[in-house]
N, C-alpha and C. Protein backbone atom coordinates (compact mmCIF):
# COMPACT_ATOMS: atom_id res chain seq x y z
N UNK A 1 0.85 -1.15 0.00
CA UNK A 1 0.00 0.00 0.00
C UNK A 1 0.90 1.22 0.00
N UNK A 2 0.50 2.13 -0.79
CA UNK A 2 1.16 3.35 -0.94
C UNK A 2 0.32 4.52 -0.78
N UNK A 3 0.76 5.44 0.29
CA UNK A 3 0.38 6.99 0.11
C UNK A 3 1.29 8.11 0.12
N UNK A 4 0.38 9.01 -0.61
CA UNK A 4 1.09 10.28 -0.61
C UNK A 4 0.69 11.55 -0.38
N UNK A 5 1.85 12.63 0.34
CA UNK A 5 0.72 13.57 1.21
C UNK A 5 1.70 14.69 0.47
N UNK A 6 1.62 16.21 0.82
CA UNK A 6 2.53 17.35 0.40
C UNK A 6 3.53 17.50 1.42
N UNK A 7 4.28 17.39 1.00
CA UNK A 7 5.79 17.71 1.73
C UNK A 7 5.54 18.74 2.65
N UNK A 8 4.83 19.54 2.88
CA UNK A 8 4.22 20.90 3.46
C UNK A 8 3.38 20.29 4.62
N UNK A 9 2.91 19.06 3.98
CA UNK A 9 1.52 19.02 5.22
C UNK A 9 2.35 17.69 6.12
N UNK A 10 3.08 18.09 7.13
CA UNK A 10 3.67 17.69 8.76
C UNK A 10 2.68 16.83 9.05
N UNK A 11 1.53 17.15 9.39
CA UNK A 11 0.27 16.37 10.36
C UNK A 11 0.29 15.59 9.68
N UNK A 12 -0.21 15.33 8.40
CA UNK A 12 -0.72 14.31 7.72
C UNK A 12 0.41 13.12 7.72
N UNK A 13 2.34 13.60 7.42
CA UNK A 13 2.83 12.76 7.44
C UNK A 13 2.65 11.76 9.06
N UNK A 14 2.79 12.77 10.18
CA UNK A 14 3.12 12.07 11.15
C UNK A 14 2.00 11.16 11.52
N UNK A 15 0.86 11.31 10.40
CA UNK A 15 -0.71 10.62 10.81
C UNK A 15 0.11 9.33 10.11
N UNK A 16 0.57 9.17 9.24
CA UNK A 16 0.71 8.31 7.82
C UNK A 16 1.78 7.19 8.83
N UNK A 17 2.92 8.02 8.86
CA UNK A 17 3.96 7.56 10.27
C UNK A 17 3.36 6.40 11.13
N UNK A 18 2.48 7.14 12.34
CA UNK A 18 1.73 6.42 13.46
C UNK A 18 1.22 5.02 12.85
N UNK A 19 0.58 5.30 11.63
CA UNK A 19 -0.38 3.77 11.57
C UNK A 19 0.65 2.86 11.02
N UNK A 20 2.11 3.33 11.04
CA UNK A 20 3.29 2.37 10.82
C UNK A 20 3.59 1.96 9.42
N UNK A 21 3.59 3.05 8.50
CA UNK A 21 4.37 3.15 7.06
C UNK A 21 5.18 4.02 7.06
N UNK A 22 6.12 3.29 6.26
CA UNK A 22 7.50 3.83 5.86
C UNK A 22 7.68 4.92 4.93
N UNK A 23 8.52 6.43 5.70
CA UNK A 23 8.96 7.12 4.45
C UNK A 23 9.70 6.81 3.48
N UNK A 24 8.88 6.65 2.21
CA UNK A 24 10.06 6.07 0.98
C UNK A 24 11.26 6.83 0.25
N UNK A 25 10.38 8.20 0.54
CA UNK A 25 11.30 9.53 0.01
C UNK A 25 10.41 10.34 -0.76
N UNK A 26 10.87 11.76 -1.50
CA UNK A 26 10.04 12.70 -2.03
C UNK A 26 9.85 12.19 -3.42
N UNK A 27 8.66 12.52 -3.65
CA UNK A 27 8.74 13.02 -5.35
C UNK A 27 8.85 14.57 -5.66
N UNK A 28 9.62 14.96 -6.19
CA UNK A 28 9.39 16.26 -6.66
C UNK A 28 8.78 16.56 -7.39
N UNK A 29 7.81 17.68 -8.11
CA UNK A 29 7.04 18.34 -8.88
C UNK A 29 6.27 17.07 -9.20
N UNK A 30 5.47 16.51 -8.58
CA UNK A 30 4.93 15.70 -8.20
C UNK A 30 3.41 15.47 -8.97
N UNK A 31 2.31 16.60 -8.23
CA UNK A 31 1.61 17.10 -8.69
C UNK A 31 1.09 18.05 -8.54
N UNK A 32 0.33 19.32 -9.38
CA UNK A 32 -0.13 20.36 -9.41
C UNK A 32 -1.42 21.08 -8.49
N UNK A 33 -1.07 21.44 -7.73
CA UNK A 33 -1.82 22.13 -6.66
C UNK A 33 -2.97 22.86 -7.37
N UNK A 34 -4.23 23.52 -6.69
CA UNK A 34 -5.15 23.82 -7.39
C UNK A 34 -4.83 25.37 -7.56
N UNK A 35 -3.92 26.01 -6.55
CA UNK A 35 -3.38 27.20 -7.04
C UNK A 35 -2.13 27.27 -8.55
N UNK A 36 -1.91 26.16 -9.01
CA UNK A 36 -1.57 26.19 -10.21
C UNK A 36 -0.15 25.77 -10.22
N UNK A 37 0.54 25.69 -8.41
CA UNK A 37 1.75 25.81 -7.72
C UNK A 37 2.06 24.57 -8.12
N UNK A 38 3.51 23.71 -8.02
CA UNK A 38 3.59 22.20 -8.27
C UNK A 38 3.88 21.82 -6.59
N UNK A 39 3.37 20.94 -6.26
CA UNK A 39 3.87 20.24 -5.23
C UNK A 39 4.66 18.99 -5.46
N UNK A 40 5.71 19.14 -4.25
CA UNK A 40 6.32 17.86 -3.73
C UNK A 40 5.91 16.97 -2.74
N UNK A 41 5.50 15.70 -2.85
CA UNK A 41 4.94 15.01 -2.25
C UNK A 41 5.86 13.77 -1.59
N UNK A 42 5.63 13.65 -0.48
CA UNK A 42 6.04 12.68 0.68
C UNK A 42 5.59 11.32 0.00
N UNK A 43 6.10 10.17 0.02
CA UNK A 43 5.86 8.54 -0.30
C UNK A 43 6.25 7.91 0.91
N UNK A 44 5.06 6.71 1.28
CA UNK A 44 5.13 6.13 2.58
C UNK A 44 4.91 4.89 1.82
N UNK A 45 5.03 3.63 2.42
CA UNK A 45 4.90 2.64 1.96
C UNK A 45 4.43 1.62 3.31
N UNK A 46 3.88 0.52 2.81
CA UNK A 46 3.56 -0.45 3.88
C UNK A 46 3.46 -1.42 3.05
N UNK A 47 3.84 -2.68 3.51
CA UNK A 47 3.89 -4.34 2.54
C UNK A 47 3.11 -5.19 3.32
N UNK A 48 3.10 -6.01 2.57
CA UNK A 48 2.44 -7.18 3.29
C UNK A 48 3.60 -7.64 4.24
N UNK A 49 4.32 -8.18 4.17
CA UNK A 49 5.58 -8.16 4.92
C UNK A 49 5.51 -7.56 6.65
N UNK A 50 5.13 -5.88 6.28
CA UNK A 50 5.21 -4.93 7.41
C UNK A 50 3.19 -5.14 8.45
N UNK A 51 2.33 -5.81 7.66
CA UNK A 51 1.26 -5.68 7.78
C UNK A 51 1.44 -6.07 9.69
N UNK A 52 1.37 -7.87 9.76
CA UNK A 52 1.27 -8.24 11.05
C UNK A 52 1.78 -7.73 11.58
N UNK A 53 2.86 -7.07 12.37
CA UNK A 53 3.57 -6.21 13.38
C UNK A 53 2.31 -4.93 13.54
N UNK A 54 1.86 -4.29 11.96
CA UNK A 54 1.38 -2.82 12.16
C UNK A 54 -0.31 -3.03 12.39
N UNK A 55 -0.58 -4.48 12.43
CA UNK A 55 -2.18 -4.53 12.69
C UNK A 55 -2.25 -5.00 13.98
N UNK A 56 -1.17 -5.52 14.63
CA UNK A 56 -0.81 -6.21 15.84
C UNK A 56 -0.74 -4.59 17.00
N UNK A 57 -0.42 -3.72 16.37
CA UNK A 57 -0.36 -2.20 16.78
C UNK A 57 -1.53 -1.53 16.89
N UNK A 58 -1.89 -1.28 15.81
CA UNK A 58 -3.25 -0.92 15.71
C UNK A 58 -4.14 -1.60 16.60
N UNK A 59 -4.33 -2.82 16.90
CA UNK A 59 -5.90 -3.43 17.52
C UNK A 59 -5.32 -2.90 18.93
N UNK A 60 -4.19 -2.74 19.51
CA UNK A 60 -3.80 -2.56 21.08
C UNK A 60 -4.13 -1.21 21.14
N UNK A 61 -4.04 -0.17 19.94
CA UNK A 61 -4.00 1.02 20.31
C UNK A 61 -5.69 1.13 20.34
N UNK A 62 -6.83 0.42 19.21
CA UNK A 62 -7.92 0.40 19.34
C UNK A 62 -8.56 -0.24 20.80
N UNK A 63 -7.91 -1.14 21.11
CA UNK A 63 -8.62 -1.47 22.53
C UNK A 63 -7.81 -0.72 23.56
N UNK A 64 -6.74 -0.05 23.58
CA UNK A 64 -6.82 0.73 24.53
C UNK A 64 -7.55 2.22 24.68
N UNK A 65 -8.45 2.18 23.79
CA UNK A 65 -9.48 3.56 23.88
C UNK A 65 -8.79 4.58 23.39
């Protein structure tokens, strides 16, 4: 699974971070903002590989409220 957020937007990475995917690195001029601006965008990654450890995370953080 792959996402991608704007190099600009902090929160979103450290949201992306927490649920335990990997920064892959930037893309530059990435894609075009609606102000016409280009953005650079953040790449996170998660594998099947990384899944059990990060769902094993997730359900503790869901049952701990």
């Amino acid at each position: 699974m792959v996402w991608h957020t704007d190099l600009l937007n902090e929160r979103s990475q450290a949201a992306i971070a927490r649920l335990g995917a990997v920064r892959e690195g930037v893309l530059r001029k990435h894609r075009i903002r609606a102000d016409g601006t280009w953005r650079d965008s953040v790449q996170f990654a998660m594998t099947d590989d990384d899944w059990p450890e990060v769902a094993a995370r997730l359900r503790q953080r869901l049952a701990a409220g």
